[in-house]
PDB file of N, CA and C in Angstrom:
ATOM      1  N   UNK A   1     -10.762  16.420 -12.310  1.00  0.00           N
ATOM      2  CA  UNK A   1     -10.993  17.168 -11.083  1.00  0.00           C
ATOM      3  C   UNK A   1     -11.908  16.393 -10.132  1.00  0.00           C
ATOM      4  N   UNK A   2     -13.055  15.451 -10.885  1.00  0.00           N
ATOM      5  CA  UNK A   2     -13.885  15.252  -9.653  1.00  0.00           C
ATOM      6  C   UNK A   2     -12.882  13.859  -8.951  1.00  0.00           C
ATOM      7  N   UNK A   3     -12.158  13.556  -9.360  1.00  0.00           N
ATOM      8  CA  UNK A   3     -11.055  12.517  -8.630  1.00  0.00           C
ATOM      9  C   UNK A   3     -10.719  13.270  -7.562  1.00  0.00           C
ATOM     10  N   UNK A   4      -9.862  14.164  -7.642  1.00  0.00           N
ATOM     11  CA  UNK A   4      -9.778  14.734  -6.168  1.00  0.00           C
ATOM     12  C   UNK A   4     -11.191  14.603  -5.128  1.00  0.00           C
ATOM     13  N   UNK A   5     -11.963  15.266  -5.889  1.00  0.00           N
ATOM     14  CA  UNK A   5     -13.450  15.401  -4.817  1.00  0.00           C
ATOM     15  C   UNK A   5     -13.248  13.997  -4.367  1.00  0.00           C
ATOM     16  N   UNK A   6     -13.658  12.736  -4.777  1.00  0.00           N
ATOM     17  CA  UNK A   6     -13.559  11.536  -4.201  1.00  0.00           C
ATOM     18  C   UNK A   6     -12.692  11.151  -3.147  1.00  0.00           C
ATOM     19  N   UNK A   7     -11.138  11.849  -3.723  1.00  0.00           N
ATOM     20  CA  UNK A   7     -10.281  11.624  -2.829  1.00  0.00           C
ATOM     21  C   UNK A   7     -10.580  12.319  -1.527  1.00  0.00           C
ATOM     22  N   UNK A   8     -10.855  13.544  -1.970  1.00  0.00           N
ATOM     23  CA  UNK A   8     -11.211  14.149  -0.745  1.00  0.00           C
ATOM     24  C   UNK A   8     -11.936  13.931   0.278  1.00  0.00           C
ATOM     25  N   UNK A   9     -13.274  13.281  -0.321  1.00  0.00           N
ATOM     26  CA  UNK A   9     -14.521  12.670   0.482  1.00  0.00           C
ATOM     27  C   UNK A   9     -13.521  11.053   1.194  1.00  0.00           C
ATOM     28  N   UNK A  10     -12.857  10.315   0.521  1.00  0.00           N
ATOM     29  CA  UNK A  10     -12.666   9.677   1.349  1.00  0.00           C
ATOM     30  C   UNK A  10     -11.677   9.672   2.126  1.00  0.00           C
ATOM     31  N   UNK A  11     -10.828  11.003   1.958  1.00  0.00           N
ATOM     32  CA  UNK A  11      -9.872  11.412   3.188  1.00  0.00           C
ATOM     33  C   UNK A  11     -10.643  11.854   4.486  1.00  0.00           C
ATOM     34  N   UNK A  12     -12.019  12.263   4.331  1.00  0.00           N
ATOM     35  CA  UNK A  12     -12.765  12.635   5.099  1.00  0.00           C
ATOM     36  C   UNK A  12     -13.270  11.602   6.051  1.00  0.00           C
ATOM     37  N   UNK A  13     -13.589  10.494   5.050  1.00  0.00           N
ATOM     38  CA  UNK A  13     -14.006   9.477   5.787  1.00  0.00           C
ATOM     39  C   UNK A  13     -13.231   8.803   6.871  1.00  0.00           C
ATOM     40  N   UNK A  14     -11.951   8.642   6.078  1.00  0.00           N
ATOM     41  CA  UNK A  14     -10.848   7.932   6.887  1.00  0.00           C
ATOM     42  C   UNK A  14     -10.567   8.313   8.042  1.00  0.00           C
ATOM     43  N   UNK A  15     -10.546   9.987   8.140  1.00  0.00           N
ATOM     44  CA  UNK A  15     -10.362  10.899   9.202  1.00  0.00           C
ATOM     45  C   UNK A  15     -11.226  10.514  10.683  1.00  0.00           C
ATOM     46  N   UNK A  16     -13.228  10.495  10.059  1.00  0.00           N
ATOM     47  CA  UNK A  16     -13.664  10.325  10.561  1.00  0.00           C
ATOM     48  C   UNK A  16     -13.640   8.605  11.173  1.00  0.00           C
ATOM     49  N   UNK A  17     -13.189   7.715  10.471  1.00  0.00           N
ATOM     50  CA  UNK A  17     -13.367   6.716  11.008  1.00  0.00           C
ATOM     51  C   UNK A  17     -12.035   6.284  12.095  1.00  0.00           C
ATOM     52  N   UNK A  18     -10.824   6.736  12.097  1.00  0.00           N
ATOM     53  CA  UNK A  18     -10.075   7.034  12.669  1.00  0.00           C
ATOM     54  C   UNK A  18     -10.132   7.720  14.342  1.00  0.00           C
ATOM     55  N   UNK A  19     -10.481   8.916  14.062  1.00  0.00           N
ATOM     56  CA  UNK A  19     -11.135   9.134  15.308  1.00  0.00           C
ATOM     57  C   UNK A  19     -12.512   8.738  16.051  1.00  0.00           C
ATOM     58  N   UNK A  20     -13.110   8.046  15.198  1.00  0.00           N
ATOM     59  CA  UNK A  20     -13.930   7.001  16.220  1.00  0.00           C
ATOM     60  C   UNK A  20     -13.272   5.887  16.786  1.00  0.00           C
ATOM     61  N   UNK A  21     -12.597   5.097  16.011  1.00  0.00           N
ATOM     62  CA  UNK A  21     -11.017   4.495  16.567  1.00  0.00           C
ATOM     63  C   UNK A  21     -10.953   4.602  17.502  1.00  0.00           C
ATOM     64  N   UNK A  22     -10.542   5.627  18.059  1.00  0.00           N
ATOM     65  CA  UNK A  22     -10.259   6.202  19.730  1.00  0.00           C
ATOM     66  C   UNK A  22     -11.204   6.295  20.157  1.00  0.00           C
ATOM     67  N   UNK A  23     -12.224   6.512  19.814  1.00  0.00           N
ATOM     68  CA  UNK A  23     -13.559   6.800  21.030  1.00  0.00           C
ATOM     69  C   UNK A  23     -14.188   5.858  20.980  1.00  0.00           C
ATOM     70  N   UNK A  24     -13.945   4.689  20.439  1.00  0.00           N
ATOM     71  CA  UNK A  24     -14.555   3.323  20.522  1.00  0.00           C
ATOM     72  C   UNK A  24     -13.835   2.532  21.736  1.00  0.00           C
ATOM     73  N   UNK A  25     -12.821   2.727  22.011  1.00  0.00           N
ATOM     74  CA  UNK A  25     -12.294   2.079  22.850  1.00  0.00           C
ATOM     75  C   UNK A  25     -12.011   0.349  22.349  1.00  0.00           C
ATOM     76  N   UNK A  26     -11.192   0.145  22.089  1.00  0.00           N
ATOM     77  CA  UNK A  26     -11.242  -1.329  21.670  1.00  0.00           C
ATOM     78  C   UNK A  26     -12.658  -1.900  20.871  1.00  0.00           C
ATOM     79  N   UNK A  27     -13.393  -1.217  20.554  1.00  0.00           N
ATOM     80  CA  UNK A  27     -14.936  -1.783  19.849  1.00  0.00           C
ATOM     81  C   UNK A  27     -15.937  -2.247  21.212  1.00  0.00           C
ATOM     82  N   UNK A  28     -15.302  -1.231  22.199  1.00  0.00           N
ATOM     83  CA  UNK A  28     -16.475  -1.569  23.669  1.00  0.00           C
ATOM     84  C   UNK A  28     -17.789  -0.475  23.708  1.00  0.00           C
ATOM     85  N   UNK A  29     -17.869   0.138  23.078  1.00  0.00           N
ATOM     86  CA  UNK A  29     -18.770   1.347  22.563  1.00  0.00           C
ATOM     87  C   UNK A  29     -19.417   1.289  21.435  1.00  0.00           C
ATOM     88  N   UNK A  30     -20.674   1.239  21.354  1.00  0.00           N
ATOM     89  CA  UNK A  30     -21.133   0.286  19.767  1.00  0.00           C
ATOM     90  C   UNK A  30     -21.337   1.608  19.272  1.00  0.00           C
ATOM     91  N   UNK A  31     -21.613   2.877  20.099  1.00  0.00           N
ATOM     92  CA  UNK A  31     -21.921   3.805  18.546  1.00  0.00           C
ATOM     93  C   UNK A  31     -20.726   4.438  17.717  1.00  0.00           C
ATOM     94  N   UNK A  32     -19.525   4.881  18.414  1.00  0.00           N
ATOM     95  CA  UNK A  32     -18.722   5.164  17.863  1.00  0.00           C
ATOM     96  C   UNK A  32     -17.829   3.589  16.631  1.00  0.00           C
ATOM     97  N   UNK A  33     -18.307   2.296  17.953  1.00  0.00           N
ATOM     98  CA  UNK A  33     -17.575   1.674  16.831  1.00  0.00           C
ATOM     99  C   UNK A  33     -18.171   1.368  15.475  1.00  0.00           C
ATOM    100  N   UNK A  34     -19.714   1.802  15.624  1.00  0.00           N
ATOM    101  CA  UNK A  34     -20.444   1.433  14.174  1.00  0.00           C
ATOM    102  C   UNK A  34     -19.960   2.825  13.022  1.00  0.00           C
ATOM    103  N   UNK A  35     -19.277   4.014  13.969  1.00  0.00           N
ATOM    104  CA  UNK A  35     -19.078   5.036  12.753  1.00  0.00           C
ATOM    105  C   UNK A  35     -17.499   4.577  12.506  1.00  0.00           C
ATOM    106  N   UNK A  36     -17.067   3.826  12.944  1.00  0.00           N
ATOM    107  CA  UNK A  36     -16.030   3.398  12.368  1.00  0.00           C
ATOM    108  C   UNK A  36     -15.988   2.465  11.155  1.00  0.00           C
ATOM    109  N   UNK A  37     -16.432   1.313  11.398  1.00  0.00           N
ATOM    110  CA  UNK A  37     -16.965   0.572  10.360  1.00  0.00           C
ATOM    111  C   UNK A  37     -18.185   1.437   9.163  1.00  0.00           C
ATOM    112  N   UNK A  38     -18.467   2.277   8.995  1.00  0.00           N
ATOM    113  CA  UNK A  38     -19.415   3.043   8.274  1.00  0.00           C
ATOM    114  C   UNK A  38     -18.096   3.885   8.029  1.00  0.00           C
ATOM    115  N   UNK A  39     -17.487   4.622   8.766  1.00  0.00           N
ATOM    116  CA  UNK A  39     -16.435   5.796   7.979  1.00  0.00           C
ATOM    117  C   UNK A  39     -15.829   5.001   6.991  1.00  0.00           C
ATOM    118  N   UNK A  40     -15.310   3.709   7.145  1.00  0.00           N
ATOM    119  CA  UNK A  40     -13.967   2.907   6.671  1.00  0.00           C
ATOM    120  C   UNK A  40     -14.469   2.384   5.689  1.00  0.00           C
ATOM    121  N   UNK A  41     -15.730   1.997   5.555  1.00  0.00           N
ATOM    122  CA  UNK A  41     -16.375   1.182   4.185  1.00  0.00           C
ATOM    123  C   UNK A  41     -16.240   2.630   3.083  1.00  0.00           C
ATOM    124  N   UNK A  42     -16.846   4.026   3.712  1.00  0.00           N
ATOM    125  CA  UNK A  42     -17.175   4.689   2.633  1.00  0.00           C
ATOM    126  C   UNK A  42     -15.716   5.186   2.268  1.00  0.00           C
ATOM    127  N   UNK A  43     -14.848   5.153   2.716  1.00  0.00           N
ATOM    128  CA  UNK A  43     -13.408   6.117   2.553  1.00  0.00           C
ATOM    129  C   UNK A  43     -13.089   4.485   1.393  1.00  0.00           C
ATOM    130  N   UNK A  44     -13.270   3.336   1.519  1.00  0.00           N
ATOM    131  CA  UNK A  44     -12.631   2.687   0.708  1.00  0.00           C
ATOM    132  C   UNK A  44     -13.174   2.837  -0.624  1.00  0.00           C
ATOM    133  N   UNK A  45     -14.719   3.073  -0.471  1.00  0.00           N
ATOM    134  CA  UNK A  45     -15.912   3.290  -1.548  1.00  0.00           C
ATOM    135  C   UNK A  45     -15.428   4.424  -2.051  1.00  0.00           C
ATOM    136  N   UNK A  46     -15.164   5.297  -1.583  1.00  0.00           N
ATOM    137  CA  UNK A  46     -14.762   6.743  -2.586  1.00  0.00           C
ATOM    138  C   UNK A  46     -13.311   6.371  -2.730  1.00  0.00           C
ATOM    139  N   UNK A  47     -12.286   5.730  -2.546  1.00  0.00           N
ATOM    140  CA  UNK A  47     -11.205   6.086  -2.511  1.00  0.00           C
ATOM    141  C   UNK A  47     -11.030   5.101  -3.864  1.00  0.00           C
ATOM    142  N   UNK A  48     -11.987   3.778  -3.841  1.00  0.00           N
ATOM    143  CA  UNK A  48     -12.288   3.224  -4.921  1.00  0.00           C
ATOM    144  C   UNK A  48     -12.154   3.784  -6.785  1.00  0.00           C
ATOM    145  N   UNK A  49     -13.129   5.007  -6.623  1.00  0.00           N
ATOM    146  CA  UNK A  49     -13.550   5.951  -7.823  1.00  0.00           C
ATOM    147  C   UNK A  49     -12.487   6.461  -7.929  1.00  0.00           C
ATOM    148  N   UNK A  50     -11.621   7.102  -7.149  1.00  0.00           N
ATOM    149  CA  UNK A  50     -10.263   7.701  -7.565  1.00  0.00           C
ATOM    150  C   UNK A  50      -9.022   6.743  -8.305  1.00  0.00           C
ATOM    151  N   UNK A  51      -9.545   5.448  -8.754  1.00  0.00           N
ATOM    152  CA  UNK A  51      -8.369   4.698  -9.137  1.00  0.00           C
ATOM    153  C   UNK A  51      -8.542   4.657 -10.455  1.00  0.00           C
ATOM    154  N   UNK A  52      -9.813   5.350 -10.254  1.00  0.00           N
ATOM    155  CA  UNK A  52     -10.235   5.184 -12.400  1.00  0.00           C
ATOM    156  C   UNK A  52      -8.874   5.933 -13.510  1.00  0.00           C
ATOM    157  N   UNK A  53      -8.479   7.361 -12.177  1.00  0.00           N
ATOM    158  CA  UNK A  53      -7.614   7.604 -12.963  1.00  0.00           C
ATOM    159  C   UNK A  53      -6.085   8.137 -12.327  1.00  0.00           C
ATOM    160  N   UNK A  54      -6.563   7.703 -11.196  1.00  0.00           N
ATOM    161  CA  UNK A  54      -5.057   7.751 -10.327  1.00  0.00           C
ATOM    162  C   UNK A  54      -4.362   6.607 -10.050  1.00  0.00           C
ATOM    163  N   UNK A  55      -3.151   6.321 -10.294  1.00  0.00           N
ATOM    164  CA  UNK A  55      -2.282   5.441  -9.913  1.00  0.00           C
ATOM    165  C   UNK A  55      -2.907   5.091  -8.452  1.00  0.00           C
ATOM    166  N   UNK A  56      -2.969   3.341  -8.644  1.00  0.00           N
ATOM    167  CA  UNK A  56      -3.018   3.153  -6.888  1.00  0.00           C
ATOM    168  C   UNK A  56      -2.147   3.857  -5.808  1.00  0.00           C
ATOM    169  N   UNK A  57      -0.549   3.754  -6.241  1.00  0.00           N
ATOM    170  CA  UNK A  57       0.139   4.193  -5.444  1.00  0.00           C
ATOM    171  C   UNK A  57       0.028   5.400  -5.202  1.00  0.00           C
ATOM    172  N   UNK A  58      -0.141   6.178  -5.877  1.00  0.00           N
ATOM    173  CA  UNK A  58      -0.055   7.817  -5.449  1.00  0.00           C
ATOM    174  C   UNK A  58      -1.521   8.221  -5.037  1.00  0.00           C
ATOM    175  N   UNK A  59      -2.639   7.189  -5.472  1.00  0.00           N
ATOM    176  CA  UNK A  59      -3.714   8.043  -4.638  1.00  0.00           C
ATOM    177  C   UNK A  59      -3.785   7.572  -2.922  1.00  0.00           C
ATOM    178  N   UNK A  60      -3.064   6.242  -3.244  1.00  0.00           N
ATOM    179  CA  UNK A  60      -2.948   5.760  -1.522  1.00  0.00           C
ATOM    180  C   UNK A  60      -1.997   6.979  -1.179  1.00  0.00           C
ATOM    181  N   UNK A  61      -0.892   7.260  -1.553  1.00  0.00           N
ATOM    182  CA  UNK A  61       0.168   8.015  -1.028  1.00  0.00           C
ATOM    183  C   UNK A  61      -0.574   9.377  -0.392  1.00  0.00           C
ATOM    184  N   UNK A  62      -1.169  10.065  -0.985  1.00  0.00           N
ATOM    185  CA  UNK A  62      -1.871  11.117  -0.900  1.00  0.00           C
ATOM    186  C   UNK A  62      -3.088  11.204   0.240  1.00  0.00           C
ATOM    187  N   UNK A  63      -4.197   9.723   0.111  1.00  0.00           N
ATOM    188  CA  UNK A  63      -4.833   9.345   0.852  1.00  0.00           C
ATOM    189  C   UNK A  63      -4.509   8.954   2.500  1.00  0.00           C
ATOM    190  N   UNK A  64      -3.255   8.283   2.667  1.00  0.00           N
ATOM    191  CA  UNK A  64      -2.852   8.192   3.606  1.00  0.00           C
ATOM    192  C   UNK A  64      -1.635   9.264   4.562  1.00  0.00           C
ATOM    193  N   UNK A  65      -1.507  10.112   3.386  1.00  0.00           N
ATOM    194  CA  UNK A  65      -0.369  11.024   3.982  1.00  0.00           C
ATOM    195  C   UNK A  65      -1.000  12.570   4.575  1.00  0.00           C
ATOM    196  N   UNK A  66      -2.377  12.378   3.544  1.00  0.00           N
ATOM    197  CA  UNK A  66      -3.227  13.639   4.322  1.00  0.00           C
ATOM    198  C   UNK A  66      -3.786  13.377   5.354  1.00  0.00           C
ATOM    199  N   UNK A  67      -4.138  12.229   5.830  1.00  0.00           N
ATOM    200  CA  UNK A  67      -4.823  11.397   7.028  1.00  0.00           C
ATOM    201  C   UNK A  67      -3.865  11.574   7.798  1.00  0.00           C
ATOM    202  N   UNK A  68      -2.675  11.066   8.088  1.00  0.00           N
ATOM    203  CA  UNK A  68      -2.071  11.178   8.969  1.00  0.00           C
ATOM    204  C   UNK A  68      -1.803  12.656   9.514  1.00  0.00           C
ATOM    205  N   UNK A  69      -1.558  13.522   8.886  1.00  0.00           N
ATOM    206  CA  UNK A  69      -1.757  15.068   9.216  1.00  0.00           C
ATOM    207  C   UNK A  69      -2.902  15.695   9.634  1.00  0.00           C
ATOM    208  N   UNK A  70      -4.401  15.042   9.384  1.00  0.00           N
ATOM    209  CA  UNK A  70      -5.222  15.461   9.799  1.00  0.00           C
ATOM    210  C   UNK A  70      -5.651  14.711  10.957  1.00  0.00           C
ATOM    211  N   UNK A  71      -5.260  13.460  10.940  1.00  0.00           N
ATOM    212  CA  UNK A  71      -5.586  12.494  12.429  1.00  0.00           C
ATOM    213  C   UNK A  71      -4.702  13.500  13.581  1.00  0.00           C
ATOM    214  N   UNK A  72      -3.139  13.793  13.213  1.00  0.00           N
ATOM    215  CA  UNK A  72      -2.032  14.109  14.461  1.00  0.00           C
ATOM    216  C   UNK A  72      -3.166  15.645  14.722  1.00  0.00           C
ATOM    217  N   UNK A  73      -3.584  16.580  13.818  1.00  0.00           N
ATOM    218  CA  UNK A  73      -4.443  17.683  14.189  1.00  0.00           C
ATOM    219  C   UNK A  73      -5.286  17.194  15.291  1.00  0.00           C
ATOM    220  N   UNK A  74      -6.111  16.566  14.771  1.00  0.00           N
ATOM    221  CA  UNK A  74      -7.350  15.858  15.595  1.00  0.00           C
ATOM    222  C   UNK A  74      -6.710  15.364  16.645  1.00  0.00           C
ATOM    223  N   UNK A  75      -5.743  14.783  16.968  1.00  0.00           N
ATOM    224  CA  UNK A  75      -5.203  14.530  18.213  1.00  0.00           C
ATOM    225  C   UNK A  75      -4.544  15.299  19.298  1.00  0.00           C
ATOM    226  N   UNK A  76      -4.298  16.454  18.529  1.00  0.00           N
ATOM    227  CA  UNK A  76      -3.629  17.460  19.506  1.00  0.00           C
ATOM    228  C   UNK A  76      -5.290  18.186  19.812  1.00  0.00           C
ATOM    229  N   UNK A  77      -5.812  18.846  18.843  1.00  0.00           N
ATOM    230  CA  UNK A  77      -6.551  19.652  19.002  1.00  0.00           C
ATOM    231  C   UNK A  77      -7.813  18.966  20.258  1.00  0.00           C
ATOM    232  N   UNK A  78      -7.944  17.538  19.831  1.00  0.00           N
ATOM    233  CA  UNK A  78      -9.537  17.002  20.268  1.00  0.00           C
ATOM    234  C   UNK A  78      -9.309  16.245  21.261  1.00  0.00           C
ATOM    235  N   UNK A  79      -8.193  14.975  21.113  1.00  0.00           N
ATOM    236  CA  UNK A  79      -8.221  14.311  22.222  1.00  0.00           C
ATOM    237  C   UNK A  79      -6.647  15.173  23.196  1.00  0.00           C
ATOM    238  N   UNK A  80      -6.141  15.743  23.149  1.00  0.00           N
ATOM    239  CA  UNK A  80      -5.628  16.678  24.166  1.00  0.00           C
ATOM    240  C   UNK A  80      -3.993  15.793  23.917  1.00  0.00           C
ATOM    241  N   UNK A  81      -3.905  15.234  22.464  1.00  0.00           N
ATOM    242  CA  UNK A  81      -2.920  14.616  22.908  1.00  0.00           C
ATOM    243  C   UNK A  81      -2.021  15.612  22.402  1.00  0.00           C
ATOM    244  N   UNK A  82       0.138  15.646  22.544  1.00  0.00           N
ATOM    245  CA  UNK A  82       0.950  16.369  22.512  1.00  0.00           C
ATOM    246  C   UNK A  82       1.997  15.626  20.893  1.00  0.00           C
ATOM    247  N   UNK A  83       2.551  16.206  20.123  1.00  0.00           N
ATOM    248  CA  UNK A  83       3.295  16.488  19.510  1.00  0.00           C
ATOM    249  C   UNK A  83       4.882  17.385  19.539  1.00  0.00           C
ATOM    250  N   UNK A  84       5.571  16.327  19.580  1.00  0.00           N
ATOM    251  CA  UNK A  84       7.286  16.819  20.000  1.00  0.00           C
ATOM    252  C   UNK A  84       7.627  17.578  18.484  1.00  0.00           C
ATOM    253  N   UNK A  85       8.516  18.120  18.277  1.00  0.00           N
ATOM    254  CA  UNK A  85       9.237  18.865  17.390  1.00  0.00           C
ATOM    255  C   UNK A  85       9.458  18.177  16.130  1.00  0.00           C
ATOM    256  N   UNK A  86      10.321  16.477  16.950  1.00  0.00           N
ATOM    257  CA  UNK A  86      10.173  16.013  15.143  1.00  0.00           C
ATOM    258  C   UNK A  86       8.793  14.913  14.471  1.00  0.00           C
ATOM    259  N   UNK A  87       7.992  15.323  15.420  1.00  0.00           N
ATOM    260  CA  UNK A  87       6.731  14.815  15.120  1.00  0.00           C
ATOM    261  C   UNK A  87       6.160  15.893  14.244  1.00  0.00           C
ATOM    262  N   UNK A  88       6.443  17.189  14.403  1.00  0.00           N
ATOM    263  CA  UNK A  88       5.769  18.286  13.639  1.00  0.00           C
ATOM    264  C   UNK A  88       6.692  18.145  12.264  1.00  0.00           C
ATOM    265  N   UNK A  89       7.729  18.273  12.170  1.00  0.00           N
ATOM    266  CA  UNK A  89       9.053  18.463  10.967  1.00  0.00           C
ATOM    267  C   UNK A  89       8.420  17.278  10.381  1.00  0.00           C
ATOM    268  N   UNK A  90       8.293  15.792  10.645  1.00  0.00           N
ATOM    269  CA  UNK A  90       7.987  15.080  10.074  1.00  0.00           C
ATOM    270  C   UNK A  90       6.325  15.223   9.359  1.00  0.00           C
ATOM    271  N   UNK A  91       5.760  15.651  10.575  1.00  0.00           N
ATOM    272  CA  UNK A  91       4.211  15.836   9.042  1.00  0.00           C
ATOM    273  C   UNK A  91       4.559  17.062   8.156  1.00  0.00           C
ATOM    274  N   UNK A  92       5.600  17.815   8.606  1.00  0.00           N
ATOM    275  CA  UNK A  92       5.847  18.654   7.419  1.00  0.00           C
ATOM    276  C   UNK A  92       6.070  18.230   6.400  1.00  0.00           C
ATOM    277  N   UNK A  93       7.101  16.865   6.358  1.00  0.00           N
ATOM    278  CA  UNK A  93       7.728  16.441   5.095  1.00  0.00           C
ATOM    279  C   UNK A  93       6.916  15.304   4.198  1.00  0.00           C
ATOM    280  N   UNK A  94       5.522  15.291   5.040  1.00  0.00           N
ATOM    281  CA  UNK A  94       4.500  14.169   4.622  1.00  0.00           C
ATOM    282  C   UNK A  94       3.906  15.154   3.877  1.00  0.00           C
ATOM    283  N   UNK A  95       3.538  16.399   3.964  1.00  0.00           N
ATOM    284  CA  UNK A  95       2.542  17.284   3.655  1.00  0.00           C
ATOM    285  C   UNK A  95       3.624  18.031   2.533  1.00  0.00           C
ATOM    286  N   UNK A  96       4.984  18.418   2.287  1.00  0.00           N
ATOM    287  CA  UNK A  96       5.594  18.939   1.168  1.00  0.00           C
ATOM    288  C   UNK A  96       6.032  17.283   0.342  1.00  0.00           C
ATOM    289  N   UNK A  97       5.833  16.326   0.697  1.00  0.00           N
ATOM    290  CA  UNK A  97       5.698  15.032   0.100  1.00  0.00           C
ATOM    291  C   UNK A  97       4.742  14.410  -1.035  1.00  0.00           C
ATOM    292  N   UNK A  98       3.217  15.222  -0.579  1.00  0.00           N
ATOM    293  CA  UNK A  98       1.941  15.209  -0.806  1.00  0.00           C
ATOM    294  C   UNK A  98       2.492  16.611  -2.081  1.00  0.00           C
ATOM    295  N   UNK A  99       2.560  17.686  -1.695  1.00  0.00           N
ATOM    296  CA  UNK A  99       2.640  18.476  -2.724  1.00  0.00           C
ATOM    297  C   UNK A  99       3.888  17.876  -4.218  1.00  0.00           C
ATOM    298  N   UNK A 100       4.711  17.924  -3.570  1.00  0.00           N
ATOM    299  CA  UNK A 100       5.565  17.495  -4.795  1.00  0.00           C
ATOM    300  C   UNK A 100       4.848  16.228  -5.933  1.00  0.00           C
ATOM    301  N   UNK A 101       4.213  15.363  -4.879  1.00  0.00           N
ATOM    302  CA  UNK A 101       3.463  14.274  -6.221  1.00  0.00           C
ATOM    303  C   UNK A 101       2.699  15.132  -6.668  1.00  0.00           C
ATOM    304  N   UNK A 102       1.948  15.995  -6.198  1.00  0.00           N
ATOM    305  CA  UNK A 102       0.452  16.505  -7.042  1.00  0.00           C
ATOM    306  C   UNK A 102       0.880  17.768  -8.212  1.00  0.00           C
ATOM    307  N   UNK A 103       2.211  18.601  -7.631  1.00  0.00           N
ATOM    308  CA  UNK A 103       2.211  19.780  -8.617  1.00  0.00           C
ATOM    309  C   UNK A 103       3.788  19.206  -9.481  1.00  0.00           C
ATOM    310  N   UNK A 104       4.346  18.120  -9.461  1.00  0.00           N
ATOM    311  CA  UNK A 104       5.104  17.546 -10.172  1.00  0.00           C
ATOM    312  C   UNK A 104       5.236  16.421 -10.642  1.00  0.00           C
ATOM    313  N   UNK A 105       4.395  15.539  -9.911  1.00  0.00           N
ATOM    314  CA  UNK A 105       4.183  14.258 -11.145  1.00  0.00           C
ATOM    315  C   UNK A 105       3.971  13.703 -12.076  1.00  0.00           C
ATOM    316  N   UNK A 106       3.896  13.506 -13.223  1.00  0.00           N
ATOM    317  CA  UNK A 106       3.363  12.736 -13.988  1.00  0.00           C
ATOM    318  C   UNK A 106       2.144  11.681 -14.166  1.00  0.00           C
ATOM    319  N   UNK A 107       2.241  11.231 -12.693  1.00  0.00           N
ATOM    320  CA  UNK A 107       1.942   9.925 -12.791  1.00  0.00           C
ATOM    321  C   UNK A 107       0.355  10.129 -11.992  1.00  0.00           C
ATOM    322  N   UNK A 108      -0.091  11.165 -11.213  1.00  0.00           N
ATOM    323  CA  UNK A 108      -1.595  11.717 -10.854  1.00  0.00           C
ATOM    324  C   UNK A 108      -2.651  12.123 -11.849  1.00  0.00           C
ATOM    325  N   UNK A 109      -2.363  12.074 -13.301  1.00  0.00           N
ATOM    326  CA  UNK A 109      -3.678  11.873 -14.415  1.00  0.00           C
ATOM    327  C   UNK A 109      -3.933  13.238 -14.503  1.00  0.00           C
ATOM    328  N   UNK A 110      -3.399  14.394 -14.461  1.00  0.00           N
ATOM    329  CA  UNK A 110      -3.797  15.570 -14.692  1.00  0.00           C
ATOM    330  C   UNK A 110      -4.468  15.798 -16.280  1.00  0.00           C
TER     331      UNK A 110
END
């Protein structure tokens, strides 16, 4: 269980370093771009601990497939950006993608 927590913390991170991404502007903004470089070290640092007993592939899979669903949030919601129809269908199938490895795999170390 505490593998998830890790994962979780560094889905968090990623999230956060992501949307400093954008508010860094090309790295012309030193505070947002220093929480970028600080989000991205710690999301690799926790995402690290999750390999003790998760397959690389499926904790990246998971790691990067919840990010992307929570970045497109953060983008509609924060920076005002828009999402078409099969932009939504598609994080659907990232997010029932994400479920099928975790409540049917094998291969996530339950």
């Amino acid at each position: 269980m505490v593998n998830y927590i890790y994962l979780g913390i560094a889905i968090v991170f990623e999230v956060i370093g992501t949307s400093a991404l954008q508010a860094s502007r090309q790295f012309t903004r030193p505070i947002p771009s220093l929480v970028v470089i600080t989000a991205y070290g710690l999301a690799f640092y926790f995402l690290s601990f999750t390999l003790r007993t998760i397959p690389v592939g499926v904790a990246y899979a998971i790691w990067s497939g919840l990010g992307i669903v929570l970045i497109s949030s953060i983008g509609v919601f924060w920076f005002r950006q828009s999402l078409d129809w099969p932009a939504v269908a598609g994080l659907g199938l990232i997010i029932a993608g994400v479920l099928v490895v975790n409540l049917f795999s094998n291969s996530v170390g339950h």
